[in-house]
Protein backbone atom coordinates (compact mmCIF):
# COMPACT_ATOMS: atom_id res chain seq x y z
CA UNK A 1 88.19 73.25 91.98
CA UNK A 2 87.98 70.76 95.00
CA UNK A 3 85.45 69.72 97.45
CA UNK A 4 85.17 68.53 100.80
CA UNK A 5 82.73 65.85 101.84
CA UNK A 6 82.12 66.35 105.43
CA UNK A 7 80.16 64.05 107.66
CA UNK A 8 79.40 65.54 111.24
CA UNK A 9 78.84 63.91 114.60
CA UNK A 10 77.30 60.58 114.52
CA UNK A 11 76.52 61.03 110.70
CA UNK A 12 73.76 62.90 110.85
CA UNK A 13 75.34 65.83 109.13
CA UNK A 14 76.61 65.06 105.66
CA UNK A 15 78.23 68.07 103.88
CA UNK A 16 79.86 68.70 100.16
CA UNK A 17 81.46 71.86 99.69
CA UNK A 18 82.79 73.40 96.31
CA UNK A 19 84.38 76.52 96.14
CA UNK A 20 83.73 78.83 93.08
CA UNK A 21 87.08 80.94 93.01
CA UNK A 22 85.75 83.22 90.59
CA UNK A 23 82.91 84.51 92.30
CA UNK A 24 83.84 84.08 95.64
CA UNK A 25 81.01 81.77 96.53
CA UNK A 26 80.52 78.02 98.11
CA UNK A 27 78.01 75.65 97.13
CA UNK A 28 76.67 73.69 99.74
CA UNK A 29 75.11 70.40 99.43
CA UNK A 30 73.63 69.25 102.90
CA UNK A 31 71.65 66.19 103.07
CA UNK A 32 70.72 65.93 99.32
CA UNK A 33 69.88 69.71 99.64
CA UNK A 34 71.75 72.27 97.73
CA UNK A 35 72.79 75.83 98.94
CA UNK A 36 75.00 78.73 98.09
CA UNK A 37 76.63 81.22 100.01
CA UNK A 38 76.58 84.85 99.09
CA UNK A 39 79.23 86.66 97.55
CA UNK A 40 82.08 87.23 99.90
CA UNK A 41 84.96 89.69 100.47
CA UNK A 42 88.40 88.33 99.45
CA UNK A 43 89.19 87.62 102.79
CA UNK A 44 86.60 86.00 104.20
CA UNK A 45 86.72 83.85 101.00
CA UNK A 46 90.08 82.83 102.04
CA UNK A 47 89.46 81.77 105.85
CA UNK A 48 86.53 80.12 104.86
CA UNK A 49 88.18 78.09 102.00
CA UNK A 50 90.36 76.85 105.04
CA UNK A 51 87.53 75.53 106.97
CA UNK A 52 87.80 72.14 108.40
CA UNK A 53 85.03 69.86 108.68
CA UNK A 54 83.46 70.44 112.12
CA UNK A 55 84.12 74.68 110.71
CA UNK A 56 81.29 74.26 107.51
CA UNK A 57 78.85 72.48 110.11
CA UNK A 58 78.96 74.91 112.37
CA UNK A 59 79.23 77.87 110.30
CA UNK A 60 76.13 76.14 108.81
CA UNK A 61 74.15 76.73 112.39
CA UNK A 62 75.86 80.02 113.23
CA UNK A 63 75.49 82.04 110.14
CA UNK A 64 72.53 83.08 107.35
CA UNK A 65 75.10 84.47 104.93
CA UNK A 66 73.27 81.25 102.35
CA UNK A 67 70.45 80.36 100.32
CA UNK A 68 68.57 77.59 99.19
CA UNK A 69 69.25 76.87 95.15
């Protein structure tokens, strides 16, 4: 496992992902607050997994496919 620690414009966003291979899920830790993404299809898995830093913020504003833990 790996994770990416992602700070956005002007530092206001700061992001840790970790994948979880096996269940297809990302956990999510924005701002000292920690989320998880449901389960996803293999693919989208995969893209996502690629994501680059700007990619987690915005899919973080774009998308509702996560919950708070």
């Amino acid at each position: 496992m790996y994770s990416k620690n992602i700070v956005g414009l002007g530092g206001m966003d700061s992001i840790k992902v970790t994948p979880n291979y096996s269940k297809r899920t990302f956990t999510i830790r924005k701002n000292g607050i920690k989320y998880r993404t449901n389960k996803l299809d293999v693919d989208e898995f995969e893209e996502l997994d690629m994501n680059t830093n700007n990619d987690w913020i915005n899919w973080m504003r774009t998308n509702d496919f996560y919950y708070k833990v």
